[in-house]
Protein backbone atom coordinates (compact mmCIF):
# COMPACT_ATOMS: atom_id res chain seq x y z
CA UNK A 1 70.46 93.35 109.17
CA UNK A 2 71.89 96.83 108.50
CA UNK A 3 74.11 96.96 105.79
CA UNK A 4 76.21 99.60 104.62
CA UNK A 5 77.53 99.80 101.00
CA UNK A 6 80.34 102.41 99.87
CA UNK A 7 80.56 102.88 96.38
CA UNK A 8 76.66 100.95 96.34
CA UNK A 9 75.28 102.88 93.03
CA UNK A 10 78.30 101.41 91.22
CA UNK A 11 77.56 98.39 88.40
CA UNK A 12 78.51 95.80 91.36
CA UNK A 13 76.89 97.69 93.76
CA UNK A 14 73.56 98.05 92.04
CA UNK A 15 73.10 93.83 91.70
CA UNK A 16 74.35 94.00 95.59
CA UNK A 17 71.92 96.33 96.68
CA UNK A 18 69.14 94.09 94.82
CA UNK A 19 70.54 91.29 96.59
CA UNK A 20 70.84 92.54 99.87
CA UNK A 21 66.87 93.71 99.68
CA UNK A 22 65.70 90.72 98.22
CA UNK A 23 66.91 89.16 101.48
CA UNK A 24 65.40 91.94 103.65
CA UNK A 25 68.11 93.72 104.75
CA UNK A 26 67.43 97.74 105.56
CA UNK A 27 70.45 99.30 103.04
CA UNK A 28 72.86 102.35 103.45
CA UNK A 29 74.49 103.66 100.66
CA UNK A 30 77.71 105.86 100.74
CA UNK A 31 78.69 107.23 97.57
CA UNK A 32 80.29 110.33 96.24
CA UNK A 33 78.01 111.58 94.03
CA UNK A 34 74.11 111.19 93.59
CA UNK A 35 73.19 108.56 90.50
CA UNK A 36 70.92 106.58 90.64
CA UNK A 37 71.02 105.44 87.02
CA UNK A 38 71.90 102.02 87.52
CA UNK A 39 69.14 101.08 90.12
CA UNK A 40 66.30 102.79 89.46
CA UNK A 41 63.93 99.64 90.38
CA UNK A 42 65.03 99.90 94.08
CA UNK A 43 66.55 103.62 94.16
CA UNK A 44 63.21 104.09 96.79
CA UNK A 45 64.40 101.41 99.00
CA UNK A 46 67.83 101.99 100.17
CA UNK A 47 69.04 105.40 101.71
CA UNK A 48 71.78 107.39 100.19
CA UNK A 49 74.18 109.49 101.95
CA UNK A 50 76.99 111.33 100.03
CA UNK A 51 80.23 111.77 100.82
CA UNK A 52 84.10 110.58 99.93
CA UNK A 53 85.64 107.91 101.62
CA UNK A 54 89.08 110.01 101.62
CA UNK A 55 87.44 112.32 103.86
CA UNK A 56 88.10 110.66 107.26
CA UNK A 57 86.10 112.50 109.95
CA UNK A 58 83.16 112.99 107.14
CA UNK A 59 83.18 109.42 106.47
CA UNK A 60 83.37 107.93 110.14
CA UNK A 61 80.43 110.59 110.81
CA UNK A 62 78.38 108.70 108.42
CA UNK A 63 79.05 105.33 109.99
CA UNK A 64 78.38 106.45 113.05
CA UNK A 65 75.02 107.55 112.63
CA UNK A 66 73.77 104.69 110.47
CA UNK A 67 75.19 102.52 112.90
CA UNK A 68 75.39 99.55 110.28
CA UNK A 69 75.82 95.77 111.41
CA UNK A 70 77.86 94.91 108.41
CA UNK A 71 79.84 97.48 106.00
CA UNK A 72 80.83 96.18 102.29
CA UNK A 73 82.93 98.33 101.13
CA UNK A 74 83.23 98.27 97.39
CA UNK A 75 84.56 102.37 96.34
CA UNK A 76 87.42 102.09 94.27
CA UNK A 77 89.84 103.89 91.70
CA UNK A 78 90.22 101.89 88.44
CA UNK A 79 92.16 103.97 86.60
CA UNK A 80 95.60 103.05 88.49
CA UNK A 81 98.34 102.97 86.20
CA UNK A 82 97.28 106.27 84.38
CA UNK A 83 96.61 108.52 88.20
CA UNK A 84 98.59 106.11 90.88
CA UNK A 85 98.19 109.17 93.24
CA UNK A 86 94.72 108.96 93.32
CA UNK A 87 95.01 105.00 93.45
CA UNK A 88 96.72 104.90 96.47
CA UNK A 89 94.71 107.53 97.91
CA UNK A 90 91.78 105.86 96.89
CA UNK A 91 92.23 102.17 97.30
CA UNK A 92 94.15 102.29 100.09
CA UNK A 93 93.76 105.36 102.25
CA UNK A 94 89.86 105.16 101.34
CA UNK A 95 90.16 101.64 102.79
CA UNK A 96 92.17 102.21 105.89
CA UNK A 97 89.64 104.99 106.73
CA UNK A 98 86.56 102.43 105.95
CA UNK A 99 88.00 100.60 108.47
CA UNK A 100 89.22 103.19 111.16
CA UNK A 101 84.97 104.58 111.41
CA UNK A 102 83.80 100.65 111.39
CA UNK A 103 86.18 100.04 114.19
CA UNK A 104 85.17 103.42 116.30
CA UNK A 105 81.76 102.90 115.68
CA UNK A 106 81.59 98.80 116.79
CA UNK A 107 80.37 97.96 113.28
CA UNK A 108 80.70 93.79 113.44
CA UNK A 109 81.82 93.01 110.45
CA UNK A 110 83.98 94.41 107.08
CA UNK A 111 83.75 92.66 103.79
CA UNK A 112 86.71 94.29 101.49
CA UNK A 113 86.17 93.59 97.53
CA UNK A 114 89.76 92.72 96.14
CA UNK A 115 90.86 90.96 93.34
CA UNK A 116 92.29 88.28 91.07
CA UNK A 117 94.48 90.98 90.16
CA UNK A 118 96.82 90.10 94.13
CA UNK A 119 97.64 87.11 92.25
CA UNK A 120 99.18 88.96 88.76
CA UNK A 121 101.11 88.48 86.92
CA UNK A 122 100.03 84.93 86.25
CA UNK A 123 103.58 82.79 85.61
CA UNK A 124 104.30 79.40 84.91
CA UNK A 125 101.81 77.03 85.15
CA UNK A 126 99.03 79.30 86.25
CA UNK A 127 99.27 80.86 83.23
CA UNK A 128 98.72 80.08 79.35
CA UNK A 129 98.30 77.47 78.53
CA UNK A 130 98.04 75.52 81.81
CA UNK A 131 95.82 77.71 83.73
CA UNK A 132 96.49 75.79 86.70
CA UNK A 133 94.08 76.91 89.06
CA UNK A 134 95.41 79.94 91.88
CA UNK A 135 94.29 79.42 95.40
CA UNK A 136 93.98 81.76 98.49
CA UNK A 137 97.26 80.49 99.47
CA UNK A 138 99.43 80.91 96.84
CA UNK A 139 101.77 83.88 96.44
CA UNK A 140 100.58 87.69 95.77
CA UNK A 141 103.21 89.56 93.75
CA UNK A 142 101.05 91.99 91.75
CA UNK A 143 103.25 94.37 89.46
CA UNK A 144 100.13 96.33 88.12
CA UNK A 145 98.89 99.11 90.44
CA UNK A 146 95.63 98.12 90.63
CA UNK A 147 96.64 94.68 92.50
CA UNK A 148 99.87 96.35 94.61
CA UNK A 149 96.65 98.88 95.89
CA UNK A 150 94.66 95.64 96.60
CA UNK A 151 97.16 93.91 97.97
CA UNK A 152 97.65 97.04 100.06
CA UNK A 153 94.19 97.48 101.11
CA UNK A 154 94.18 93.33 101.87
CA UNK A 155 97.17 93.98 104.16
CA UNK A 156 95.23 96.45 106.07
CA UNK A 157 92.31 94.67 106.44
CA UNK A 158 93.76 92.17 108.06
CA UNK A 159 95.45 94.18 110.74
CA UNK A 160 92.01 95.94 111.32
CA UNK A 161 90.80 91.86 111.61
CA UNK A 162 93.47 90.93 113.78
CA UNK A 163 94.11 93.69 116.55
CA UNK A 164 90.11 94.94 116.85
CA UNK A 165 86.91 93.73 117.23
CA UNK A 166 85.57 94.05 113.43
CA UNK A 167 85.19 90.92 111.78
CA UNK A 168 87.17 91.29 108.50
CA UNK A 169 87.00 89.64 105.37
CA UNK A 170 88.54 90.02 101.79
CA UNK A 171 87.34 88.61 98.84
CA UNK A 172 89.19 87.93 95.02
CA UNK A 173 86.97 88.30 92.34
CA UNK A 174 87.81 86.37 88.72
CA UNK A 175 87.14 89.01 85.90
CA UNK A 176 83.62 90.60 86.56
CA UNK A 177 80.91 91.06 83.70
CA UNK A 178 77.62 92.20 83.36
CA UNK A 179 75.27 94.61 82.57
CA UNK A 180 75.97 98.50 83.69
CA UNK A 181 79.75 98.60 82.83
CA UNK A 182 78.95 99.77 79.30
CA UNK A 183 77.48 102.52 80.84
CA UNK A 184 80.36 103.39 83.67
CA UNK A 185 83.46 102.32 82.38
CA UNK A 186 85.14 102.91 79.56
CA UNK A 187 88.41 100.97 77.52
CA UNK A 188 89.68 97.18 77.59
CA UNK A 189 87.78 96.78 80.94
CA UNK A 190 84.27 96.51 78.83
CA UNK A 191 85.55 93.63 76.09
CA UNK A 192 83.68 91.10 77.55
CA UNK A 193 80.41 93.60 78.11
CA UNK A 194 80.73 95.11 74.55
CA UNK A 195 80.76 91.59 73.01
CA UNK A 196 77.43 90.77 74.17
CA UNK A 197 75.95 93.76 74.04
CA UNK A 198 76.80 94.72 70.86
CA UNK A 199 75.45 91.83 69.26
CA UNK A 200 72.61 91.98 71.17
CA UNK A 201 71.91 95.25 69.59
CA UNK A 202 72.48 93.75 66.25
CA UNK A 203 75.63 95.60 65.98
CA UNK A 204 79.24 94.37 65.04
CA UNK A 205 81.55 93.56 67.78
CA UNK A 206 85.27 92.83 66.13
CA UNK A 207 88.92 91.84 67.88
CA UNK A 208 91.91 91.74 66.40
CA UNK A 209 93.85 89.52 68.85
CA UNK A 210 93.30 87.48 72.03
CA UNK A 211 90.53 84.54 71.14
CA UNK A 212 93.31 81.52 72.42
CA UNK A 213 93.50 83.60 75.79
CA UNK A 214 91.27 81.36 78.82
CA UNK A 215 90.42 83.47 81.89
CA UNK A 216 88.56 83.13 85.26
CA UNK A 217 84.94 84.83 85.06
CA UNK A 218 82.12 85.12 87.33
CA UNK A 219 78.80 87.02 86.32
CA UNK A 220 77.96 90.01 88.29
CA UNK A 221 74.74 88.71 89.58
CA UNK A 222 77.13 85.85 90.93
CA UNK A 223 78.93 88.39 92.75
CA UNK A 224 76.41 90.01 94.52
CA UNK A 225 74.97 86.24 95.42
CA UNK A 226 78.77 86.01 96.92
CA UNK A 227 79.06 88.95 98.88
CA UNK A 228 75.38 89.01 100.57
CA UNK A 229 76.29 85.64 101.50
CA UNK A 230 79.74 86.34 103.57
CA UNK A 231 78.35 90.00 104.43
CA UNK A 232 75.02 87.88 106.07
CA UNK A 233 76.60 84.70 107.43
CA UNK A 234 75.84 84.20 111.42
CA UNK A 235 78.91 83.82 113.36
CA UNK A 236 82.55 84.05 113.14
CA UNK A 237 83.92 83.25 109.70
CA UNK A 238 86.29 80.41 109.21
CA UNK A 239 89.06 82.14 106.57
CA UNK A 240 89.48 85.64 106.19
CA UNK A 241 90.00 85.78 102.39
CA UNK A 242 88.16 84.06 99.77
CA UNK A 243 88.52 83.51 95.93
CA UNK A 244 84.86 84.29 94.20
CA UNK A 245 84.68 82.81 90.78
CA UNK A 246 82.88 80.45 88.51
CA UNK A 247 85.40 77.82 88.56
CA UNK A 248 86.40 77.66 84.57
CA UNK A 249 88.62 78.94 83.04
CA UNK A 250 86.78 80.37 79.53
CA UNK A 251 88.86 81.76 76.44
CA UNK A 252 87.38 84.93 74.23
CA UNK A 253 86.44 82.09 71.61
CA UNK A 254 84.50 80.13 73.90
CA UNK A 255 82.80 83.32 74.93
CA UNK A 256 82.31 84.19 71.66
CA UNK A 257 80.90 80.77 70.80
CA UNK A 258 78.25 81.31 73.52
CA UNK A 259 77.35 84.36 72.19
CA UNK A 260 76.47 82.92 68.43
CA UNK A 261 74.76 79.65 70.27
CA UNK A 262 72.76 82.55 71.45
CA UNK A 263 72.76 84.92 68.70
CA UNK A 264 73.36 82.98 65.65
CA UNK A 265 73.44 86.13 62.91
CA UNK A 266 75.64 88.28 65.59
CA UNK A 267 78.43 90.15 63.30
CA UNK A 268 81.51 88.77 66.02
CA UNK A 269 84.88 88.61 64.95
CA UNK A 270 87.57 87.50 67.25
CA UNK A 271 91.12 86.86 66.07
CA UNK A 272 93.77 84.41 67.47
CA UNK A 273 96.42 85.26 70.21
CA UNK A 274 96.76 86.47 73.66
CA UNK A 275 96.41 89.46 75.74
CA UNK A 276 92.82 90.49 74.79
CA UNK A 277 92.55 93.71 76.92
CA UNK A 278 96.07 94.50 76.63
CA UNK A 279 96.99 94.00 80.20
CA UNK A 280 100.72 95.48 80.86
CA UNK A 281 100.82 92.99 83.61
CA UNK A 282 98.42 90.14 82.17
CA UNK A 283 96.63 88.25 84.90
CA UNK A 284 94.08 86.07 83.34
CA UNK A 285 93.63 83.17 85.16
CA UNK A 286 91.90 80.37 86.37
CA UNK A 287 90.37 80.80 90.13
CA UNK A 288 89.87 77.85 92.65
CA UNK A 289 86.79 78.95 94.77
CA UNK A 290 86.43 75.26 96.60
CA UNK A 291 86.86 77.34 99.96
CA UNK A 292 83.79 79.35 99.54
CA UNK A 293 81.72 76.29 98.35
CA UNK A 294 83.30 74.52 101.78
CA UNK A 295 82.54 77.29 104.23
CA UNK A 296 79.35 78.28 102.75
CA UNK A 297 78.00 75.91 100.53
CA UNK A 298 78.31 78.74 97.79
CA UNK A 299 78.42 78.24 94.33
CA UNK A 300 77.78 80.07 91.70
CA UNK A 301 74.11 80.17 89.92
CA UNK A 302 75.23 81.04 86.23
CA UNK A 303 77.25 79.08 84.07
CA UNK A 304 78.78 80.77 80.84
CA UNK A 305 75.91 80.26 79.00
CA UNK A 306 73.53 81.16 81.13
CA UNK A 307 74.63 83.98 81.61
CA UNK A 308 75.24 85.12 78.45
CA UNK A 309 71.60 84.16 77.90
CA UNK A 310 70.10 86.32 81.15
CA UNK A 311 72.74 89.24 79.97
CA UNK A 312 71.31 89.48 76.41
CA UNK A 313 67.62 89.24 77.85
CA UNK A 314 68.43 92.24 79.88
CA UNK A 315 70.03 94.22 76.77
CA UNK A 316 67.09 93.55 74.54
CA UNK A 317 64.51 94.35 77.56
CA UNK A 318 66.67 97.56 77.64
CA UNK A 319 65.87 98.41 74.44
């Protein structure tokens, strides 16, 4: 299959694009700027082709002469509540547009990478200390930017699904971790990435607050395992949105527990509380993902420890 990856030499698109060869696919990336940092091992394999998904006609250009099967589109501005101009621009005219060239170029199918963060602020029972776990079905409300711009882009998506012939699909990731965010993000985002990694290094990792706080994970290898599977499945999808996650729900002391299993002189220091990253609008949360293990048999290959263990390999191999 052809396959067509915006935002591809991003930290989830660089395990995606692994994925998607290891399962011989021919891969497109579209990205806005040439680095190849992250994917070095396979940069020779896929084909890159710059551009911006804000730019409409440059963008459905692009589609249309790749002429992909399948388009994942996984661009996206992080950085909401600080630039919500660029957010919206970003998130959700970048999708509408991803859309708009897929459907003029008869691409078959869309998958659109959303998030947990539809379902924040988590209240009531699905939050502390219940966790009860949230399911496709229940009710989006997001407050933060980042999920009213994926709830947003979710909305369009579906329209694109319903009243063309693109097959579209959104999936809700639990909190992402993994090797490469060091490197690309910066700020709360990188807790759970700096307290492996830093250990790893033999360095100190230390938080003040937030070790009582459980949340919904899944490691990023996980997630490109998820998407190549919906992006690659033979005919017509039964849902059209689906929660990706590992199924637990995993506080920063468990985490951190894994880590000294692992690492038993690691310097880690995690103090008691909530709100780890300082979330304005918290959403940590536990994720039910029965409806992609129903439809696809998909589960995911790395438990907490696991991958905590392959993560740490990967850091000392690093260095």
């Amino acid at each position: 299959m052809r396959v067509m990856v915006t935002g591809g030499l991003g930290v989830n698109g660089a395990w995606l694009l692994r994925e998607l060869l290891a399962r011989d696919n021919e891969v497109i990336v579209f990205e806005n700027r040439h680095d190849t940092s992250l994917i070095d091992d396979v940069a020779d394999r896929v084909q890159i082709v710059i551009g911006d998904i804000t730019d409409a006609a440059g963008l459905a250009e692009a589609v249309r002469q790749v002429a992909p099967d399948s388009i994942v589109h996984l661009a996206a501005f992080v950085d909401c509540e600080n630039d919500p101009v660029t957010a919206v621009a970003v998130n959700v005219g970048g999708t509408t547009n991803v859309l708009a060239a897929a459907a003029a170029a008869g691409v078959r199918r869309v998958v659109f990478t959303s998030s947990k963060a539809v379902y924040a602020p988590a209240i009531g029972a699905h939050g502390h200390p219940e966790y009860r776990p949230i399911g496709e079905d229940d009710a989006q409300v997001p407050t933060g930017m980042y999920g009213i711009t994926k709830a947003a882009g979710e909305a369009i998506v579906d329209w694109y699904g319903r009243t063309t012939d693109v097959e579209c699909v959104s999936l809700r990731f639990a909190t992402i971790f993994g090797p490469g965010r060091l490197q690309r993000h910066s700020g709360s985002i990188n807790t759970y990435s700096s307290m492996i990694e830093l250990p790893a290094m033999g360095q100190p990792f230390a938080l003040d607050h937030g070790g009582d706080e459980g949340d919904g994970l899944i490691y990023v290898l996980d997630v490109a395992d998820a998407i190549a599977t919906v992006t690659l499945a033979p005919g017509v999808l039964p849902h059209s949105v689906y929660n990706v996650a590992d199924g637990g729900v995993w506080s920063m002391n468990d985490f951190a527990n894994s880590i000294r299993a692992l690492i038993p002189d690691a310097e880690l220091e995690v103090g008691s509380g909530l709100n780890p990253m300082n979330q304005p609008d918290p959403y940590y949360m536990a994720i039910d993902a029965s409806r992609m293990a129903g439809d696809f048999g998909w589960r995911p290959q790395y438990g907490l420890d696991r991958a905590i263990e392959h993560y740490v390999g990967l850091v000392r191999a690093r260095v």
